[in-house]
Protein backbone atom coordinates (compact mmCIF):
# COMPACT_ATOMS: atom_id res chain seq x y z
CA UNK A 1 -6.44 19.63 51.47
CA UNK A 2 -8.63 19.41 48.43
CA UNK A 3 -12.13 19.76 48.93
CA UNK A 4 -13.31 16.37 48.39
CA UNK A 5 -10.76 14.68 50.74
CA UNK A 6 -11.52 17.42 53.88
CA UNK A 7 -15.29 16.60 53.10
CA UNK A 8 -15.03 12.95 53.60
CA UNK A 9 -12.57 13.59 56.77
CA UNK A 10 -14.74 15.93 58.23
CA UNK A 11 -17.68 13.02 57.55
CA UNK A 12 -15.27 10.25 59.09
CA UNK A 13 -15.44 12.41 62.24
CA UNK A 14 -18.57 13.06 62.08
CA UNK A 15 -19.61 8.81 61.80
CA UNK A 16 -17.13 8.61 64.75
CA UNK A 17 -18.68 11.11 67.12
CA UNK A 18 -22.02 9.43 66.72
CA UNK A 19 -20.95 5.88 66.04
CA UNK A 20 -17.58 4.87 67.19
CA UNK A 21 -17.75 1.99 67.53
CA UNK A 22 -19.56 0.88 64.30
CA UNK A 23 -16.59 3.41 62.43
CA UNK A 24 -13.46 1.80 64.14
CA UNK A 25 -15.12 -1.69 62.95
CA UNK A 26 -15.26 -0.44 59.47
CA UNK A 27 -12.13 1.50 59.42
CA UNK A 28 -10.40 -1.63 61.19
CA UNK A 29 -11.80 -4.44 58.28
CA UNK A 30 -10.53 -1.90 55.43
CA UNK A 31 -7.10 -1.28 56.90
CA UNK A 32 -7.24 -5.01 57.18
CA UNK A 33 -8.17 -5.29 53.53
CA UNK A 34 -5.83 -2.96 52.31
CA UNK A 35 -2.72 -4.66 54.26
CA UNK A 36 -3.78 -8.46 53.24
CA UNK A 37 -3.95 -6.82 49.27
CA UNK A 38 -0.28 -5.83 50.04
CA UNK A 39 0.40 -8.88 51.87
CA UNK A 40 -0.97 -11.03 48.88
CA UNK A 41 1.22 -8.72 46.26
CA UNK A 42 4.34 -9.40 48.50
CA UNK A 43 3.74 -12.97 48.48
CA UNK A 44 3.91 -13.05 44.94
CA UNK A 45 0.12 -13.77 44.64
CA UNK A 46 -0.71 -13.06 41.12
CA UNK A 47 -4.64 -12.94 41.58
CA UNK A 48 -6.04 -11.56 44.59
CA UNK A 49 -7.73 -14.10 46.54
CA UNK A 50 -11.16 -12.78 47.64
CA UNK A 51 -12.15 -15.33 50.11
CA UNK A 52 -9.09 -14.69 51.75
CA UNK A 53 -9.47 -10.86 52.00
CA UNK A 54 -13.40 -11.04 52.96
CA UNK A 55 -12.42 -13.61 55.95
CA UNK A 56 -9.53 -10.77 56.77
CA UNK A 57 -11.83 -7.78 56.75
CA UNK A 58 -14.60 -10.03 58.73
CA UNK A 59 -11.74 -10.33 61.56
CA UNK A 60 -10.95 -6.65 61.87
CA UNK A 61 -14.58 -5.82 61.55
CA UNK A 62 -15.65 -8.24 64.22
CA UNK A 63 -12.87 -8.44 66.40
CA UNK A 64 -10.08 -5.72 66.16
CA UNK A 65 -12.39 -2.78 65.88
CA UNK A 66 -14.34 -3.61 68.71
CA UNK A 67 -11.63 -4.51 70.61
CA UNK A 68 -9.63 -2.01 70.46
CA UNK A 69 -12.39 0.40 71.45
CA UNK A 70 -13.29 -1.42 74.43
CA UNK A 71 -9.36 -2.03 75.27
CA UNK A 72 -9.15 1.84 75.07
CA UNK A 73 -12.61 2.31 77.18
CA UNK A 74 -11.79 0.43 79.57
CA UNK A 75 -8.50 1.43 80.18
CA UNK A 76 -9.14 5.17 80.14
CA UNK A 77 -11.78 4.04 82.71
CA UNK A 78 -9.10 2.07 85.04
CA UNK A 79 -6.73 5.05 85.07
CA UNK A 80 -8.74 7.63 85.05
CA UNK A 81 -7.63 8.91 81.45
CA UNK A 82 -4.66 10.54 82.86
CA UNK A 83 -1.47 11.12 80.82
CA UNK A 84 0.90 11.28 83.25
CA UNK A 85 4.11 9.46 82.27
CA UNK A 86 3.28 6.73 85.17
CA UNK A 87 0.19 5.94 84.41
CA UNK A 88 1.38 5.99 80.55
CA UNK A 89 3.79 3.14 81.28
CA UNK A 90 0.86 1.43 83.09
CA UNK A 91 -1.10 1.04 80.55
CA UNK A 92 1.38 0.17 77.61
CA UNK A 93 2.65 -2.83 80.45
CA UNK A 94 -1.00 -3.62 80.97
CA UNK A 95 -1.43 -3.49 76.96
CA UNK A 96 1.32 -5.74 76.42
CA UNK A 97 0.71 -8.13 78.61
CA UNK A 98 -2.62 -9.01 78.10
CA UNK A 99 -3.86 -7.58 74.57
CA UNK A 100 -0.73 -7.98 72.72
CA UNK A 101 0.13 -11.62 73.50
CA UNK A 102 -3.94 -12.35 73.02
CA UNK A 103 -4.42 -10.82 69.51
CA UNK A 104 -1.66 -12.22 68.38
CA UNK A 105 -2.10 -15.27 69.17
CA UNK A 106 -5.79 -15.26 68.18
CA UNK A 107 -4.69 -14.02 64.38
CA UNK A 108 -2.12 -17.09 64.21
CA UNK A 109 -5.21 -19.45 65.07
CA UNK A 110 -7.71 -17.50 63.02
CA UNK A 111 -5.38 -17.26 60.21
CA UNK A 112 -4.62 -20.89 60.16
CA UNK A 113 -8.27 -22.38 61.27
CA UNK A 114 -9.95 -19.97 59.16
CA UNK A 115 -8.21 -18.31 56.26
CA UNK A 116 -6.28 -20.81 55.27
CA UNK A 117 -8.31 -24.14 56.58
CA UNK A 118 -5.68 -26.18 57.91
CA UNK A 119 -6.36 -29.12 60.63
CA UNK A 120 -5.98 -28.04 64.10
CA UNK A 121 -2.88 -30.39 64.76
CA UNK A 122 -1.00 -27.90 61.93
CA UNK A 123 -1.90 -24.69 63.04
CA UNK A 124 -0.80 -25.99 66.69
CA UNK A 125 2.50 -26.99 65.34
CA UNK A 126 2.71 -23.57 63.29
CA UNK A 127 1.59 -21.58 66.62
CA UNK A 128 3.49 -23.27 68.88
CA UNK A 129 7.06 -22.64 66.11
CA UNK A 130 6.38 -19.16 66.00
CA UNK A 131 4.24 -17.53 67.93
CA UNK A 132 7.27 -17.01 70.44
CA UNK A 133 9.10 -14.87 67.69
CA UNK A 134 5.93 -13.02 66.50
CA UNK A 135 5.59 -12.37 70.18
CA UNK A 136 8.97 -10.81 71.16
CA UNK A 137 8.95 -8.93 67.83
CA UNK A 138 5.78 -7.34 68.74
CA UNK A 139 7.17 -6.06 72.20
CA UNK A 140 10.24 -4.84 70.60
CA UNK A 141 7.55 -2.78 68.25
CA UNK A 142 4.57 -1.90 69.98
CA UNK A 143 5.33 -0.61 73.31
CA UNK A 144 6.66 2.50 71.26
CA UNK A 145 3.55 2.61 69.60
CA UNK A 146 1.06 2.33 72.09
CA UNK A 147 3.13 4.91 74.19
CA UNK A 148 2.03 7.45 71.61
CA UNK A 149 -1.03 6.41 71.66
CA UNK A 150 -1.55 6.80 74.91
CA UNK A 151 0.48 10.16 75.75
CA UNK A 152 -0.56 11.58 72.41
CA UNK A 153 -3.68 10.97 70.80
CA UNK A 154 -7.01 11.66 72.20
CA UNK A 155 -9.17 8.64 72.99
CA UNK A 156 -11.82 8.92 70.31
CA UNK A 157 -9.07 8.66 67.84
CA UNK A 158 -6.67 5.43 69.38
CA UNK A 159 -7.91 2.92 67.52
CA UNK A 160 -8.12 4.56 64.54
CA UNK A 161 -3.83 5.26 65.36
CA UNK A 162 -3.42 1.98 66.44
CA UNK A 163 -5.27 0.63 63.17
CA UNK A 164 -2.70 2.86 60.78
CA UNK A 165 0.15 1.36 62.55
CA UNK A 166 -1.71 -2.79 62.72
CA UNK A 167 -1.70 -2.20 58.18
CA UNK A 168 2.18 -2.46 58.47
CA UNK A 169 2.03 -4.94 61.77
CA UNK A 170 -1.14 -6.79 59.19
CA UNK A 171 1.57 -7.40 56.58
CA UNK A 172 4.51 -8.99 59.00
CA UNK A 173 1.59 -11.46 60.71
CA UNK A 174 0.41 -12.13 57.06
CA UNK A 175 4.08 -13.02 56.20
CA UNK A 176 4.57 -15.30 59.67
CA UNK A 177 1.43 -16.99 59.93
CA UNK A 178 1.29 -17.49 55.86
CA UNK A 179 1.63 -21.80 55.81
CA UNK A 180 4.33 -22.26 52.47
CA UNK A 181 5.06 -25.75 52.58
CA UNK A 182 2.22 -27.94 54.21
CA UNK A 183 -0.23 -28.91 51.76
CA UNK A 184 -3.86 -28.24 52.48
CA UNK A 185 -5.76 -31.03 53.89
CA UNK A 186 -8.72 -32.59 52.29
């Protein structure tokens, strides 16, 4: 690793150990950054729409950093941090039944409400189409992931996994809660 890039990793660690929850915020609004830049090049948008990506980074710095480290907290706290492969699979159920069917469900709103400023009555409709879809997908996908997580990689360093994985999970809610055909309303 050149010098440069083990110099910055060894100060991410460093900003972690003393403020975790102030880096996962960070590191959570610029992996949401970089995935809504992709997202926006997929989409065939030709300029990148700033307001767009600020209101993107403002909901993983607010919301999906903190949460996650709290998520993680507290359920390290409820089981004790063990690893065993039972209390594993209690946690990813817990995970996916409560997290998992929240944030995604919060994105669809935010994404609609916020980032793109459509009427309630239209995100509803657009929630209510395909949130069920978005849902299943994500228990097809993430129970895997959060398995790892939790059998794998040390607690300080979860969100930050979970965070990698969210760029590429970023760019399919991007694509599903992305409104094509309703025009904006005034």
């Amino acid at each position: 690793m050149g010098s440069v890039a083990k110099k910055g990793l060894q100060q991410y660690l460093i900003q972690l150990q003393h403020h975790p929850l102030r880096t996962k915020a960070i590191t959570a609004a610029v992996l949401s950054a970089i995935s809504d830049i992709v997202s926006q090049k997929l989409t065939g948008i030709q300029k990148l729409q700033i307001k767009r990506l600020l209101l993107k980074m403002l909901f993983g710095a607010v919301y999906l950093g903190p949460f996650g480290h709290y998520l993680h907290l507290a359920l390290d706290k409820i089981f004790k941090g063990k690893k065993d492969t039972k209390t594993v699979a209690k946690k990813v159920l817990v995970e996916q039944l409560t997290s998992s069917p929240w944030n995604n469900l919060l994105f669809m709103i935010y994404y609609g409400l916020v980032v793109e400023g459509r009427p309630w009555i239209q995100v509803k409709t657009k929630v209510m189409k395909d949130y069920p879809a978005v849902q299943y997908t994500s228990w097809t996908f993430w129970p895997v992931v959060g398995w790892i997580n939790h059998q794998y990689v040390p607690l300080q360093f979860r969100v930050i996994f979970h965070s990698l994985i969210a760029f590429g999970w970023g760019i399919f809610l991007n694509l599903r809660a992305r409104t094509v055909a309703l025009p904006k309303a005034k």
